[in-house]
C-alpha atoms as a PDB file:
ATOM      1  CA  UNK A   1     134.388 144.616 128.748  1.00  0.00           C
ATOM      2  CA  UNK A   2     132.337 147.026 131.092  1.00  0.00           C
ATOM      3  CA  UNK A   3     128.696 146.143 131.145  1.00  0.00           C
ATOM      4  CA  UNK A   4     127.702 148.777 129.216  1.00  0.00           C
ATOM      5  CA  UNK A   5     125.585 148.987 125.990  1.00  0.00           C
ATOM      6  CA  UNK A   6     124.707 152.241 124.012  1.00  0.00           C
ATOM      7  CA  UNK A   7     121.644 151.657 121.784  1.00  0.00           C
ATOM      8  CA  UNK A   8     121.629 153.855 119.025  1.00  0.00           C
ATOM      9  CA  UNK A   9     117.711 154.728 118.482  1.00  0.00           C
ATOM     10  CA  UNK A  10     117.510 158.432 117.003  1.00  0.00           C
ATOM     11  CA  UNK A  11     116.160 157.086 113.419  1.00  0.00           C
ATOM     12  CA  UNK A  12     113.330 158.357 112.037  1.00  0.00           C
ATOM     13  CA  UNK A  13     112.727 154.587 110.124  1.00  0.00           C
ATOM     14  CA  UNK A  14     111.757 155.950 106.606  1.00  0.00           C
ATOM     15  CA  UNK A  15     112.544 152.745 105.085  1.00  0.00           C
ATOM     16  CA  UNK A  16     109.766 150.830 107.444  1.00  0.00           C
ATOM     17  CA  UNK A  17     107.057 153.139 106.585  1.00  0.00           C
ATOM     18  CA  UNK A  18     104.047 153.070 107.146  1.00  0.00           C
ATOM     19  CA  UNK A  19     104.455 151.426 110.094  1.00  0.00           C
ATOM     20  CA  UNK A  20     106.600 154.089 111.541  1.00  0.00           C
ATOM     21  CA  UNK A  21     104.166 156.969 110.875  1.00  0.00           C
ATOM     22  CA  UNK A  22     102.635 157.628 114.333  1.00  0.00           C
ATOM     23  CA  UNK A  23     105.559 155.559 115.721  1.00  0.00           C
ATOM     24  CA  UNK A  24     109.047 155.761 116.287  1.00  0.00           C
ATOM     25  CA  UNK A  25     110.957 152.838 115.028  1.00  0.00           C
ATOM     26  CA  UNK A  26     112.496 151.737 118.319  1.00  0.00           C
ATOM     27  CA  UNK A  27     108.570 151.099 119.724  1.00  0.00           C
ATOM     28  CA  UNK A  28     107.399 149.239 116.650  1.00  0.00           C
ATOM     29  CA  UNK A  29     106.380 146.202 117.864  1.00  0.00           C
ATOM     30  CA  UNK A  30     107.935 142.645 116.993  1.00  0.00           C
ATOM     31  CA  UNK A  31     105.410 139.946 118.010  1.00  0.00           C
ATOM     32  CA  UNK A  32     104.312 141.211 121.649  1.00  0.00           C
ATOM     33  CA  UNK A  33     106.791 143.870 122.223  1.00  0.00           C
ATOM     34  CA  UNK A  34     108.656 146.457 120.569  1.00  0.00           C
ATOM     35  CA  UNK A  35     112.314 145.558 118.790  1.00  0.00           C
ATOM     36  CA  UNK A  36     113.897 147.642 121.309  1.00  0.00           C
ATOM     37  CA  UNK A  37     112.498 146.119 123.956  1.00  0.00           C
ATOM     38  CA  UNK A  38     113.255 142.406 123.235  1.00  0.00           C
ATOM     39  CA  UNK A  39     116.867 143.781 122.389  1.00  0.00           C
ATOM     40  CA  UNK A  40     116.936 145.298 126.080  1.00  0.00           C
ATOM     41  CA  UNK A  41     115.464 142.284 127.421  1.00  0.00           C
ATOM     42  CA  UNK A  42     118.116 140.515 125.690  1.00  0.00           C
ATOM     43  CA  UNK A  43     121.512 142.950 127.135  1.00  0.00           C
ATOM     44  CA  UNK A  44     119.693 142.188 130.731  1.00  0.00           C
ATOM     45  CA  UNK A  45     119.814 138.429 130.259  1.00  0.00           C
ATOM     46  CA  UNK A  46     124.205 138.780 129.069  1.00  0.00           C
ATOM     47  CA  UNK A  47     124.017 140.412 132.488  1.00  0.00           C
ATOM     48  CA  UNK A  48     124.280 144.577 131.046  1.00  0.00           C
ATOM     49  CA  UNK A  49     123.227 146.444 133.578  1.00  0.00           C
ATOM     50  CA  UNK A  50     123.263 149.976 132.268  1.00  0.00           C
ATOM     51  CA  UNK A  51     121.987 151.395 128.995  1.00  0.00           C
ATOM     52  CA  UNK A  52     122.125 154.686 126.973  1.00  0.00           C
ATOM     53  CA  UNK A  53     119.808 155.145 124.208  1.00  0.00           C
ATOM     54  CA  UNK A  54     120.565 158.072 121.878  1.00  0.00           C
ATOM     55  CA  UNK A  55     117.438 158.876 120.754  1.00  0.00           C
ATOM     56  CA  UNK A  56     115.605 161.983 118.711  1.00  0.00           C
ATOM     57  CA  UNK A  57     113.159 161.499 116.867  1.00  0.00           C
ATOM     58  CA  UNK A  58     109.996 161.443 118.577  1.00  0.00           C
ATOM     59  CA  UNK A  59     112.379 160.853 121.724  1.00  0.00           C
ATOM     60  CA  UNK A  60     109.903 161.927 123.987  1.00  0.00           C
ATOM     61  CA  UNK A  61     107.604 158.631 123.168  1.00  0.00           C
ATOM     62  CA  UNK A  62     110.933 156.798 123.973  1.00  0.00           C
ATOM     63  CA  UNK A  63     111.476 157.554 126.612  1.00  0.00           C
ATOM     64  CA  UNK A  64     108.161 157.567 128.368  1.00  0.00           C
ATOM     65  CA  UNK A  65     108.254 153.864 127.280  1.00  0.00           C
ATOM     66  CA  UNK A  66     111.058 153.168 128.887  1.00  0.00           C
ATOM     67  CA  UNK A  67     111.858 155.254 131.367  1.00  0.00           C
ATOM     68  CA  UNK A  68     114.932 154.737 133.796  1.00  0.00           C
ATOM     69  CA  UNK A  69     114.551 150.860 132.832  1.00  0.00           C
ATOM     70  CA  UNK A  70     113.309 149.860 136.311  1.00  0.00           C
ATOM     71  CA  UNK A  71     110.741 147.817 134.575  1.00  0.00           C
ATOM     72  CA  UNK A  72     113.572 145.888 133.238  1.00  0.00           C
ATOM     73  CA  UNK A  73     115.756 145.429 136.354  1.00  0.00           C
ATOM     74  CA  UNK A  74     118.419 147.483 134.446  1.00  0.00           C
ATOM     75  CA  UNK A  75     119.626 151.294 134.153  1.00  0.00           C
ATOM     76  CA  UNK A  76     118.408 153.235 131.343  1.00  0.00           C
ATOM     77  CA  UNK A  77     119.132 156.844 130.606  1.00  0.00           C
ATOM     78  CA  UNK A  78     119.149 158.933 127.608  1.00  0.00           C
ATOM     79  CA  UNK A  79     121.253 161.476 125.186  1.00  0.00           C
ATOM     80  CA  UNK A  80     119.347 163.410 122.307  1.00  0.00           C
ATOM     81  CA  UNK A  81     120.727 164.645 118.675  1.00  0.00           C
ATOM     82  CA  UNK A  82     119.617 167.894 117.965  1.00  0.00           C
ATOM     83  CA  UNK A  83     120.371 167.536 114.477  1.00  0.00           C
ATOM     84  CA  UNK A  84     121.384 163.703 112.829  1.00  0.00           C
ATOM     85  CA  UNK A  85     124.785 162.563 113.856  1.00  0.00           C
ATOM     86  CA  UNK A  86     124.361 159.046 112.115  1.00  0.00           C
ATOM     87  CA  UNK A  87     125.993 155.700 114.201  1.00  0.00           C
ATOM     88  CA  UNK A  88     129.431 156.924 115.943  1.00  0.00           C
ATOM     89  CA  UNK A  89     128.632 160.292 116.214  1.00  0.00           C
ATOM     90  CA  UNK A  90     126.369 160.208 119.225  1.00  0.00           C
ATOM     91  CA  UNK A  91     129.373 158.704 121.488  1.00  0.00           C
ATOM     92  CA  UNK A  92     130.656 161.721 122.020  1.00  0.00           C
ATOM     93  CA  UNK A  93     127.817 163.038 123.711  1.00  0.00           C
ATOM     94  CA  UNK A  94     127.743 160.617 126.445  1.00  0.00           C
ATOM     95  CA  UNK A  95     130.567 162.092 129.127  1.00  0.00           C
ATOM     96  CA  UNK A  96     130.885 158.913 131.410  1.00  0.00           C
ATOM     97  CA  UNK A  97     131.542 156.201 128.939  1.00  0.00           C
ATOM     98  CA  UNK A  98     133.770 153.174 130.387  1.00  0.00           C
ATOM     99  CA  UNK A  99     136.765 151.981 128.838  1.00  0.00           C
ATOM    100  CA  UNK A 100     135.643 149.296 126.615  1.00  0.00           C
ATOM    101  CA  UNK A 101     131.604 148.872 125.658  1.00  0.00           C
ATOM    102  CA  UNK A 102     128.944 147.585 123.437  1.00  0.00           C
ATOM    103  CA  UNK A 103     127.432 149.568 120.783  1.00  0.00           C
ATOM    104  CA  UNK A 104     124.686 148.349 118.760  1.00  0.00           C
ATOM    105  CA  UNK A 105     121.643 149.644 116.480  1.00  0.00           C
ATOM    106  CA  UNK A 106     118.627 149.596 118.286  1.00  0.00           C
ATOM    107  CA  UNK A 107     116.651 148.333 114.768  1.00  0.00           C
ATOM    108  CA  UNK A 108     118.544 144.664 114.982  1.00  0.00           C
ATOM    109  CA  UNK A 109     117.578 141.255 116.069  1.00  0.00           C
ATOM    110  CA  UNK A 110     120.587 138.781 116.630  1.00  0.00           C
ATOM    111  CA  UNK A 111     120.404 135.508 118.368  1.00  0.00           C
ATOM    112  CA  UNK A 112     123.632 136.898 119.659  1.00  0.00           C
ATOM    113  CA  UNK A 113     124.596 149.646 107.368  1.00  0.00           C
ATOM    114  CA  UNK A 114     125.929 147.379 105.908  1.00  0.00           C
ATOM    115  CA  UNK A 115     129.613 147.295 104.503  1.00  0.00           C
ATOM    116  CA  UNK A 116     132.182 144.951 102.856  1.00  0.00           C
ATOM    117  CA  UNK A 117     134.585 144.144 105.718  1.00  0.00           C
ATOM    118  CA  UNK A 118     138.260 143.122 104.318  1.00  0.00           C
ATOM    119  CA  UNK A 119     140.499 141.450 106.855  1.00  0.00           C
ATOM    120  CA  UNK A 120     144.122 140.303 107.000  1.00  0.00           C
ATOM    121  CA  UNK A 121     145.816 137.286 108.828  1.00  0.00           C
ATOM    122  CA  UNK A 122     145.356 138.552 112.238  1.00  0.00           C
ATOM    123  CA  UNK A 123     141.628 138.958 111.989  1.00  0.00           C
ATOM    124  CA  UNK A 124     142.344 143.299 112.005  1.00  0.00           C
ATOM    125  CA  UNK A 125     140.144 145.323 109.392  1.00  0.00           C
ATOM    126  CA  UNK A 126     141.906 146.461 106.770  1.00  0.00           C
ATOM    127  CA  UNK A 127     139.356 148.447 104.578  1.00  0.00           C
ATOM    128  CA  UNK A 128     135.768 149.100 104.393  1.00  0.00           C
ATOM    129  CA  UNK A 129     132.911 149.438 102.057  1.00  0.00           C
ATOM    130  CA  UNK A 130     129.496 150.651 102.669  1.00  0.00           C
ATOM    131  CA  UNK A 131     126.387 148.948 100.792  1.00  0.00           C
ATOM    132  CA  UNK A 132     127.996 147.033  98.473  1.00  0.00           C
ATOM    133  CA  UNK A 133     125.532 144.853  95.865  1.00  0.00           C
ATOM    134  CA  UNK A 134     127.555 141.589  96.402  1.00  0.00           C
ATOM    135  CA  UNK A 135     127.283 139.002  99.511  1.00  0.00           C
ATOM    136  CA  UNK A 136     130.685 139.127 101.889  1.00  0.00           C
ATOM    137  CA  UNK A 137     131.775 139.272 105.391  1.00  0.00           C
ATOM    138  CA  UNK A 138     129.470 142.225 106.909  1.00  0.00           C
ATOM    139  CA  UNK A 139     129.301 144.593 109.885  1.00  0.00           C
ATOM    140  CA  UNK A 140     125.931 143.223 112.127  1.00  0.00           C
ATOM    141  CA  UNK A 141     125.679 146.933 113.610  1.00  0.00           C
ATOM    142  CA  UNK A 142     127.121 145.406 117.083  1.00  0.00           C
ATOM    143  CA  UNK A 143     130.835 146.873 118.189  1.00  0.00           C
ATOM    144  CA  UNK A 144     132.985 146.467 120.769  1.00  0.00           C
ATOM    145  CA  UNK A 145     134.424 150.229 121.089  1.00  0.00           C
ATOM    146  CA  UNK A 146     137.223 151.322 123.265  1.00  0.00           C
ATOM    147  CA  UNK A 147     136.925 154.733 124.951  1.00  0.00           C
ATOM    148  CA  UNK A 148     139.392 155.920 122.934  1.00  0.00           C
ATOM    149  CA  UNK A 149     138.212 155.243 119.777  1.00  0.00           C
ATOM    150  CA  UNK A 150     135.864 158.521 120.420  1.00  0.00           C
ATOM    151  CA  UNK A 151     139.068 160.924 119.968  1.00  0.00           C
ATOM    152  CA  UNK A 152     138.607 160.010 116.364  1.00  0.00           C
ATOM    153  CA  UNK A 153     135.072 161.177 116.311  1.00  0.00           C
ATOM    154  CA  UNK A 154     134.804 164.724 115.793  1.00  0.00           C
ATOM    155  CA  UNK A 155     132.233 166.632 117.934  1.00  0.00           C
ATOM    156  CA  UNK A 156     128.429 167.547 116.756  1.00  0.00           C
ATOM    157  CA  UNK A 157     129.097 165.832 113.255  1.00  0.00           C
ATOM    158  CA  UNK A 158     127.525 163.652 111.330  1.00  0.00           C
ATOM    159  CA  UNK A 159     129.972 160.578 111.681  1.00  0.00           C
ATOM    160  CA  UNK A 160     128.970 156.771 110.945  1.00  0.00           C
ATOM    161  CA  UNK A 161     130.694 153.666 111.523  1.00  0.00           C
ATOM    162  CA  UNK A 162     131.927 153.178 107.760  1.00  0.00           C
ATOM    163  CA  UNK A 163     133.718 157.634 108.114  1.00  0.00           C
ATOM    164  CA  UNK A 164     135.070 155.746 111.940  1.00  0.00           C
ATOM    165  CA  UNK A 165     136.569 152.722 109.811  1.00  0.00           C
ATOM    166  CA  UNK A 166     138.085 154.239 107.312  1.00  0.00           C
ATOM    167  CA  UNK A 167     139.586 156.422 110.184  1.00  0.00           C
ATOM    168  CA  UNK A 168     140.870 154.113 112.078  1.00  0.00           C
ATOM    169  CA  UNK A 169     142.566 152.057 108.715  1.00  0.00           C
ATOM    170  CA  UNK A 170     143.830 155.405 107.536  1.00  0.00           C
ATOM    171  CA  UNK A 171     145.882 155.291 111.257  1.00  0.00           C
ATOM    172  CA  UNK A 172     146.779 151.813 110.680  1.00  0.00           C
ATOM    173  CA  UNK A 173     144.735 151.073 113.950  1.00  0.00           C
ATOM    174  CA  UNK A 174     143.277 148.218 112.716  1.00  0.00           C
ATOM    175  CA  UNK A 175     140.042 146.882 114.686  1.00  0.00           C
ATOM    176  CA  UNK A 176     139.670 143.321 115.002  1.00  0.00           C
ATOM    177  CA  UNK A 177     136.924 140.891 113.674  1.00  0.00           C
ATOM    178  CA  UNK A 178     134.744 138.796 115.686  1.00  0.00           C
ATOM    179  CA  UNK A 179     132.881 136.384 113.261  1.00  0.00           C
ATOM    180  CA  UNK A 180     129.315 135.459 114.275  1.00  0.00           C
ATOM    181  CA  UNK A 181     127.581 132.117 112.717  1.00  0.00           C
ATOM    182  CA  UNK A 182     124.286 132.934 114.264  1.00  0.00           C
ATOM    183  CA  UNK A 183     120.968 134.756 113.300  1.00  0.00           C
ATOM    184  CA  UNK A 184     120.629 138.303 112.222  1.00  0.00           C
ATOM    185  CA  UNK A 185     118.245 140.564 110.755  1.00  0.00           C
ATOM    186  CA  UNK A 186     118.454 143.778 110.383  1.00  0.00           C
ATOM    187  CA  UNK A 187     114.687 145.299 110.185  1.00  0.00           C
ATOM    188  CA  UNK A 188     114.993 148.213 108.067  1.00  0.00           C
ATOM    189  CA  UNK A 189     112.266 147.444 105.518  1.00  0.00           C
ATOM    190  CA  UNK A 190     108.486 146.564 105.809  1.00  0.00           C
ATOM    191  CA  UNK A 191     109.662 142.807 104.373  1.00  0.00           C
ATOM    192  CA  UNK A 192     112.507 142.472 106.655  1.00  0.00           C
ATOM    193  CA  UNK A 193     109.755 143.855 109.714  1.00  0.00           C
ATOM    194  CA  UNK A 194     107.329 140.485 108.623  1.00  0.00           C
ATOM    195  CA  UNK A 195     110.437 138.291 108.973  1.00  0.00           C
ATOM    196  CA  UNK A 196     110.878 139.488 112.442  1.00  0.00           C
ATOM    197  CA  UNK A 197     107.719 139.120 113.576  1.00  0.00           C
ATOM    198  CA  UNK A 198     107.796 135.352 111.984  1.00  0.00           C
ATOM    199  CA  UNK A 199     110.999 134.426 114.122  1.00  0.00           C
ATOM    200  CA  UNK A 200     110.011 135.863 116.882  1.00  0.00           C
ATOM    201  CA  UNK A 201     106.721 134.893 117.550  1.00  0.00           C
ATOM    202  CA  UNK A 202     108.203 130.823 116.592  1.00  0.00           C
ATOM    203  CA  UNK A 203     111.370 131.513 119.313  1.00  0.00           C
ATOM    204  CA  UNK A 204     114.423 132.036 117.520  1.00  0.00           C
ATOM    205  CA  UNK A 205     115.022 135.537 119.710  1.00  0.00           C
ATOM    206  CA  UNK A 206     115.312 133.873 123.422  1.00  0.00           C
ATOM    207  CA  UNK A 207     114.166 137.118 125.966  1.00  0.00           C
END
């Protein structure tokens, strides 16, 4: 795989009110920094070097925060949504993707939105469901995509990674499974935010 990550930060994080009144999620910070900073500091430590962050709301604030990721030691540059285009979606405004990259949300914290994931002997996904009320095998929000996964992805459309899945299955393409047996948290909500700032702050997220 290339080492290339596209950070998908164009949410206007309604669910972590009010914390994300004056700013945007991406900048909210986790301990000392903002999430999306410790996740960049992160990519730069598994030796990324270049980053794309689709941003839009309050993009602007984003990106004079992080700027061409100099700061960092590692490439940052930018694509805005005009209008939402939800997870997948965004890929196919970025013209110079490599053949194989990461894609992640930029709201996570791993030590490495949610949907059943079914798979058969091979590891492949073989069906999909979004939010479901039951625990299961789950998508983190971290892919592995192929370049050519984005033909599937129609242009200026609201397209997630659940509409991408069912795609794909529809095809028979089948994407494979990578289990993970590490720490996640996905901070969407203001109790989910305080359990962030908890791990953080006692070193389970190594920077």
């Amino acid at each position: 795989m290339s080492k290339r990550a596209i950070i998908l930060a164009g949410g206007k994080g309604t669910r972590l009110k009010p914390y994300t009144i004056t700013l945007p999620k991406p900048l909210v910070p986790v301990g000392e920094m903002p999430i999306l900073e410790i996740i960049i500091r992160q990519l730069k430590k598994s030796g990324f070097d270049h980053i794309t962050l689709t941003v839009s709301h309050l993009a602007e604030i984003i990106k004079a925060f992080f700027g061409d990721g100099s700061k960092w030691g590692i490439k940052i540059d930018y694509t805005y949504e005009d209008k939402p285009l939800s997870t997948m979606g965004p890929l196919t405004l970025i013209p110079d993707l490599p053949e194989n990259f990461l894609v992640m949300n930029g709201d996570i914290l791993s030590d490495i939105d949610y949907g059943v994931l079914k798979k058969d002997e091979q590891n492949r996904l073989v069906d999909f469901e979004e939010k479901p009320s039951y625990d299961f095998l789950v998508s983190m929000g971290i892919y592995i995509v192929n370049k050519e996964v984005v033909k599937c992805i129609p242009d200026n459309t609201f397209f997630g990674f659940d509409h991408l899945m069912y795609e794909l299955i529809k095809k028979s393409e089948f994407p494979y499974l990578y289990e993970y047996e590490g720490y996640w948290l996905d901070i969407g909500r203001p109790d989910d935010y305080e359990i962030a700032i908890e791990k953080v702050e006692s070193g389970v997220f190594p920077l």
